[in-house]
Protein backbone atom coordinates (compact mmCIF):
# COMPACT_ATOMS: atom_id res chain seq x y z
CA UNK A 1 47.88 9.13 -17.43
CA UNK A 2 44.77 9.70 -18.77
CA UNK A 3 42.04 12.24 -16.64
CA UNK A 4 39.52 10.16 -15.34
CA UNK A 5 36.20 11.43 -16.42
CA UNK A 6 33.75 12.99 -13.70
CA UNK A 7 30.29 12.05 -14.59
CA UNK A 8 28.60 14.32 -12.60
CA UNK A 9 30.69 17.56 -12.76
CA UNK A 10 30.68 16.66 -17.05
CA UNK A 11 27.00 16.78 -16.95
CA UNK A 12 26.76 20.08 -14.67
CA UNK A 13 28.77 21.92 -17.10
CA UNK A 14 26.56 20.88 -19.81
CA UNK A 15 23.48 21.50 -18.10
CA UNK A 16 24.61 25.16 -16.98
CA UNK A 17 26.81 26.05 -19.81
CA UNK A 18 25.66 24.74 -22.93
CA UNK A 19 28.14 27.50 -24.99
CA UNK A 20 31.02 25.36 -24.31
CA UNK A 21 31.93 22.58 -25.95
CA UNK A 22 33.93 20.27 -23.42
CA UNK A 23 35.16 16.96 -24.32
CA UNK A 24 35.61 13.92 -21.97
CA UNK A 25 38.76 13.61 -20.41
CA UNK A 26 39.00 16.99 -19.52
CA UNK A 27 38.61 16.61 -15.73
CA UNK A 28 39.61 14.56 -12.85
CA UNK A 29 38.28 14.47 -9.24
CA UNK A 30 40.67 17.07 -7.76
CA UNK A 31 39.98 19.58 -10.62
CA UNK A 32 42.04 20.79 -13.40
CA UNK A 33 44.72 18.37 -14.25
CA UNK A 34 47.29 21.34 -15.29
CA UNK A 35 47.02 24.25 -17.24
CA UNK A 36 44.66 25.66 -19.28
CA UNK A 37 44.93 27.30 -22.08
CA UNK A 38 42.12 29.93 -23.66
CA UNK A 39 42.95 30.92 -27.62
CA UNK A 40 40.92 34.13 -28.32
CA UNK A 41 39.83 33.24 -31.82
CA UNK A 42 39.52 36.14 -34.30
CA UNK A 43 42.63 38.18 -35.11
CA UNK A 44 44.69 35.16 -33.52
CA UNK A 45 43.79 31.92 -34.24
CA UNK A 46 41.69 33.10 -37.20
CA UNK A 47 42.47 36.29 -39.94
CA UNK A 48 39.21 38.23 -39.59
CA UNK A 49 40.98 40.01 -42.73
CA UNK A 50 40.27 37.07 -44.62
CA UNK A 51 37.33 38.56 -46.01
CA UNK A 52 39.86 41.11 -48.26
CA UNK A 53 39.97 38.20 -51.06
CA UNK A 54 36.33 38.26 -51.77
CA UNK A 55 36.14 41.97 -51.25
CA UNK A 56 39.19 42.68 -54.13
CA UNK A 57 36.90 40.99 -56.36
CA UNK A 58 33.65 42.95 -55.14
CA UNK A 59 34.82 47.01 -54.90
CA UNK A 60 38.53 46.08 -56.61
CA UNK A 61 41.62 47.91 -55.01
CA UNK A 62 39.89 49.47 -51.92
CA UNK A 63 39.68 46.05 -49.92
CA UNK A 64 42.40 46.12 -47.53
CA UNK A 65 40.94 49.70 -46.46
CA UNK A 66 37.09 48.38 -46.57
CA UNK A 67 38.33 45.32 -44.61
CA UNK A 68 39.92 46.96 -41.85
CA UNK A 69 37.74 49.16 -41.37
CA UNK A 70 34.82 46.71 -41.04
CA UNK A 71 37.06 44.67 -38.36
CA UNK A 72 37.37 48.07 -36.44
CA UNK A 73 33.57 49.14 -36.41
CA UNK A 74 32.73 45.51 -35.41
CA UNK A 75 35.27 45.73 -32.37
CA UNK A 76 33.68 48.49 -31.60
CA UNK A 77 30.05 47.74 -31.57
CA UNK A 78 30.92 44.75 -29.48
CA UNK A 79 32.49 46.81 -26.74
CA UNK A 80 29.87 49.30 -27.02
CA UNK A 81 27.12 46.88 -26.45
CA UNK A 82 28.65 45.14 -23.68
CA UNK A 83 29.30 48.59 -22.16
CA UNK A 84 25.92 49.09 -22.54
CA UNK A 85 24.03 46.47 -21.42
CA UNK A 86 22.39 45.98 -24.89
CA UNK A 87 23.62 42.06 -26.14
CA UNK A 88 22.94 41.53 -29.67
CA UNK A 89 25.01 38.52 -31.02
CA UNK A 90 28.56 38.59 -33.06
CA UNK A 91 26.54 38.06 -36.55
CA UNK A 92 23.97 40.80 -35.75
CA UNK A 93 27.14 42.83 -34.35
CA UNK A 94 29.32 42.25 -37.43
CA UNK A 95 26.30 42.48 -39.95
CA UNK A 96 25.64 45.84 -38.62
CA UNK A 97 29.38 46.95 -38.58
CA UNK A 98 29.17 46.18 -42.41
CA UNK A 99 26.15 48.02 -43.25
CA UNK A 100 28.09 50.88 -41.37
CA UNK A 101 31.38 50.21 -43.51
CA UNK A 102 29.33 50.45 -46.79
CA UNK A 103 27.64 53.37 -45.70
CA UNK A 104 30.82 55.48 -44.86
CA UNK A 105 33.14 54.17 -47.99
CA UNK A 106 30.34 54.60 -50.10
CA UNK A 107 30.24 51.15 -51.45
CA UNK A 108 27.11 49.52 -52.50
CA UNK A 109 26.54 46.17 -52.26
CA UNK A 110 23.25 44.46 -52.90
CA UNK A 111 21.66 41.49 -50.75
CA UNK A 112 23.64 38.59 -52.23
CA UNK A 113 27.12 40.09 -51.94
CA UNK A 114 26.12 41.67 -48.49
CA UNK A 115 24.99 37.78 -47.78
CA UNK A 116 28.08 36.07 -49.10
CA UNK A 117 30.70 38.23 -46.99
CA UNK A 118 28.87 37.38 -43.89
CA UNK A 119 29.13 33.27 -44.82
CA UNK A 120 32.84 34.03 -45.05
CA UNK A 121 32.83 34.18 -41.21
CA UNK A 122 32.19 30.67 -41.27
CA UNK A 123 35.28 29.87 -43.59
CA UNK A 124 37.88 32.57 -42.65
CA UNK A 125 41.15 31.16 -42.62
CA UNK A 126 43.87 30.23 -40.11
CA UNK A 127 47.12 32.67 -39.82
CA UNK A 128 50.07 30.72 -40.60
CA UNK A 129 51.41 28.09 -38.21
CA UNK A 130 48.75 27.76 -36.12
CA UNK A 131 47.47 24.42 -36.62
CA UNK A 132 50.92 23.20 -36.54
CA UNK A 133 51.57 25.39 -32.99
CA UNK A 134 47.93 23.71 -31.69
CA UNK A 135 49.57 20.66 -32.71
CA UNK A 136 53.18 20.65 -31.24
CA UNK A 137 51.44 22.02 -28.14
CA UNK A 138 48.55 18.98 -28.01
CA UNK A 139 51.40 16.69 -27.35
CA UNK A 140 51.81 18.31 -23.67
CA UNK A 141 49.11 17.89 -21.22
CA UNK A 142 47.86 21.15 -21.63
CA UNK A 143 44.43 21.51 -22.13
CA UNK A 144 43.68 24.19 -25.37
CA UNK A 145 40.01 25.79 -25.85
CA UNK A 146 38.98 28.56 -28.24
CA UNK A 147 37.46 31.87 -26.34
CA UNK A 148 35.39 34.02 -28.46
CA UNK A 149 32.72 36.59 -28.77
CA UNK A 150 31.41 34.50 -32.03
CA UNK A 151 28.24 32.36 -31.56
CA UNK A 152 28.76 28.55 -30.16
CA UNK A 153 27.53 27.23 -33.87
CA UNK A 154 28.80 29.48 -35.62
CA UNK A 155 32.85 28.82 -34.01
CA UNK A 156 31.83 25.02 -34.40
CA UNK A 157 31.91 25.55 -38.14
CA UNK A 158 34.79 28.07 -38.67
CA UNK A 159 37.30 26.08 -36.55
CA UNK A 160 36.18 22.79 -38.73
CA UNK A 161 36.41 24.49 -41.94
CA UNK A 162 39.89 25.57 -41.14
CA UNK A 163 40.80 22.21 -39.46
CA UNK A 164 41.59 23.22 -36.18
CA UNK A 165 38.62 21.90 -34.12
CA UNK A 166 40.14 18.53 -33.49
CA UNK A 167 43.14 19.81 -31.65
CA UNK A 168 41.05 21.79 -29.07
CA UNK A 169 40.07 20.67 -26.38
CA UNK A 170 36.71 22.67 -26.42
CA UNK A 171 34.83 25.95 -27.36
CA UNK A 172 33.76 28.53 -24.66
CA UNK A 173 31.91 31.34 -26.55
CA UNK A 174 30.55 34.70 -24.23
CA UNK A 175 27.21 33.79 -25.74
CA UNK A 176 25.48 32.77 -23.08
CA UNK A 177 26.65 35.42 -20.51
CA UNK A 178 25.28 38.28 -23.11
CA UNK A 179 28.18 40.18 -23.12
CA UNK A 180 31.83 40.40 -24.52
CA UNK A 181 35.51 40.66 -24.05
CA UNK A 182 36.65 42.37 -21.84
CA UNK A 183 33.79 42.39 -19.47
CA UNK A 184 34.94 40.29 -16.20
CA UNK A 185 31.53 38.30 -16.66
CA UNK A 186 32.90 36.59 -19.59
CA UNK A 187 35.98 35.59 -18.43
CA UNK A 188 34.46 34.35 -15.27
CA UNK A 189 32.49 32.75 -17.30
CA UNK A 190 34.83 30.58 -19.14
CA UNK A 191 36.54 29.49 -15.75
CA UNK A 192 33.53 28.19 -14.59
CA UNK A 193 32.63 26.80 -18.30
CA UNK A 194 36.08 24.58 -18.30
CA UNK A 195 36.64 24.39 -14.97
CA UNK A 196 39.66 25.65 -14.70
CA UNK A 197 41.27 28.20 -12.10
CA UNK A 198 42.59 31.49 -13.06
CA UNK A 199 46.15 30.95 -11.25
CA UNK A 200 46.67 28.04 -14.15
CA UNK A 201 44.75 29.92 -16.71
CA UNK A 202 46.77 31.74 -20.13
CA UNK A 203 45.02 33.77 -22.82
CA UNK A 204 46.54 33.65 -25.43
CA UNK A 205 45.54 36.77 -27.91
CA UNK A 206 46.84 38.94 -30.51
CA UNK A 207 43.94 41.40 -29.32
CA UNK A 208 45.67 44.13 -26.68
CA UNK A 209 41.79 44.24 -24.74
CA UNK A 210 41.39 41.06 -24.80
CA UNK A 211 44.79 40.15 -22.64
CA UNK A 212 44.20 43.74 -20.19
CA UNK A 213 40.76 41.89 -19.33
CA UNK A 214 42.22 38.22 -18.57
CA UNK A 215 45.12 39.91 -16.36
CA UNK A 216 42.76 42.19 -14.62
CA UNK A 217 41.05 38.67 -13.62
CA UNK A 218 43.70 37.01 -12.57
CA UNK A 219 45.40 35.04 -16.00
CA UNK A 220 48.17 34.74 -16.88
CA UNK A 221 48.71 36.68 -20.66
CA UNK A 222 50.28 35.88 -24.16
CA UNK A 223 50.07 38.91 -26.51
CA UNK A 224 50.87 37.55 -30.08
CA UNK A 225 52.02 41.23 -31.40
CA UNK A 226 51.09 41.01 -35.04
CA UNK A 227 52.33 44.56 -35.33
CA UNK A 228 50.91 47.55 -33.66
CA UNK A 229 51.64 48.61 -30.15
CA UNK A 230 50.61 47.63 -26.53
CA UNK A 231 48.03 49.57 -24.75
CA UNK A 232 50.41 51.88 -22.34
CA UNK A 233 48.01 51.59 -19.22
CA UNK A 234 50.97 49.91 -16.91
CA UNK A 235 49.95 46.59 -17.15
CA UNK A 236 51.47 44.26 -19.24
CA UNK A 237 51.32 41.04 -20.64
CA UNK A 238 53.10 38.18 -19.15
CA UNK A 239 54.83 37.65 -22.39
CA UNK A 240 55.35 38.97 -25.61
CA UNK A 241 55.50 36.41 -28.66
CA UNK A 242 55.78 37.00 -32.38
CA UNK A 243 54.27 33.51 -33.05
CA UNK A 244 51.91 30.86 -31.78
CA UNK A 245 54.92 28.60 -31.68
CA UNK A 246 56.78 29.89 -29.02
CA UNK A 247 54.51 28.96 -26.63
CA UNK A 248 55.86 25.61 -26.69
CA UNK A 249 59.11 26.83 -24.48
CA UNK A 250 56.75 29.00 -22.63
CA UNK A 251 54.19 27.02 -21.60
C-alpha cells in the first residue's frame, strides 16, 4: 500500500530542512513506514576517482597518483573543518584540496583546466552496478536517500548526470548543519531531515568514518570494502559487503 502523504509534517521538513530533497509518499501518520536507507555518495555511490580520465590527458601518467591524492587532502580538509568549527562548503573544500595537490606534485595548471576538473564533480560517474543495485532494491519498500557532505545543488546534478536520482527517494546533504561526516550533528541531522529513526536506519558506505559515525549514533552499518582495511577501533560494521548488490538479501 501506498504511504499516505502527511501534509503538514511534508511541509515542516521543507520549511526547516530545505537540504533535503524528500518526495511525497515518503511518510505516513505513524512515522516511517520501514526502513531507511542513507547511501553516502562519494567513494560509494559515486568514483570521486573519476576525475583520473581528464587528469591522464592534463599531467599524462601521474594521474592515478595526482587523483588520489587530491581525494585524500579533500577528506581531510573536511574533517579538519568540522573539527574545527570553521564550515566552508564541499566545492570551496575540494577547490582548496586541489590547489594543495598542485602545489605539492608540482603540477601547474592554469584557470581553465583548474576550472574544468572542478565541473567534473558534477559529472563523476557511478561505480559499477549501482544503478542496477538502487534498482533491484526500489522494488522493496525500502526507502533509499543519498547522504553527503556535497552541496544540495550541486548532488542534484551529479546524481542526474549519472542517472541515479530517480531511484532515490531523496537527498539529505550536511549543508545546512555546517559541518561534516562524522560529526553526530549531521547524522542527527538527516534523521530529523527524513524522518526516520535510527533503530531502522542503515548507512550504507564504502568510507570506514563515515560507518564509525552512523554506529556511534545508533545505525545500523554497511561497509562496501572496495579494498583497504577497517579502522581497528573495536567497533565494527554490521556487515561487510563487496558490492551494492548484496544488500538485497541483507536488507
Amino acid at each position: 500500500m501506498a504511504a499516505r502523504v502527511v501534509p503538514a509534517f511534508s511541509s515542516y521538513l521543507t520549511a526547516t530542512h530545505p537540504s533535503a530533497r524528500l518526495r511525497q509518499g515518503d511518510f505516513d501518520a505513524t512515522g516511517p513506514m520501514t526502513k531507511t536507507i542513507a547511501f553516502d555518495v562519494y567513494g560509494t555511490l559515486i568514483d570521486p576517482l573519476g576525475v583520473a580520465g581528464k587528469l591522464r590527458q592534463l599531467i599524462g601518467a601521474e594521474a592515478d597518483r595526482f587523483a588520489s591524492l587530491w581525494r585524500a587532502k579533500q577528506v581531510e580538509y573536511l574533517f579538519r573543518r568540522a573539527l574545527m568549527r570553521r564550515y566552508q562548503p564541499f566545492m570551496v573544500c575540494t577547490k582548496q584540496a586541489l590547489e594543495f595537490t598542485c602545489a605539492q606534485t608540482g603540477v601547474s595548471l592554469d584557470d581553465e583546466a583548474m576550472a574544468e576538473l572542478l565541473s567534473l564533480y558534477r559529472r563523476l560517474p557511478c561505480y559499477p552496478g549501482v544503478g542496477e543495485a538502487l534498482e533491484r532494491l526500489r522494488q522493496s519498500e525500502l526507502r533509499l536517500y543519498a547522504f553527503s557532505n556535497g552541496e544540495p545543488t550541486e548532488l542534484e546534478e551529479l546524481l542526474g548526470n549519472a542517472g541515479i536520482a530517480p531511484l532515490l527517494s531523496g537527498i539529505v546533504s550536511v549543508h545546512e548543519v555546517e559541518s561534516f561526516k562524522p560529526d553526530p550533528a549531521v547524522y542527527a541531522h538527516f534523521i530529523a531531515a527524513a524522518g526516520a529513526s535510527a533503530a531502522k536506519t542503515w548507512l550504507v558506505s564504502g568510507n570506514a568514518f563515515d560507518v564509525l559515525g552512523a554506529a556511534a549514533c545508533g545505525w545500523r552499518t554497511a561497509w562496501l570494502a572496495r579494498g583497504g582495511v577497517f579502522d581497528p577501533w573495536g567497533i565494527e560494521p554490521t556487515a561487510v559487503i563487496r558490492d551494492l548488490g548484496e544488500l538485497t538479501g541483507l536488507l
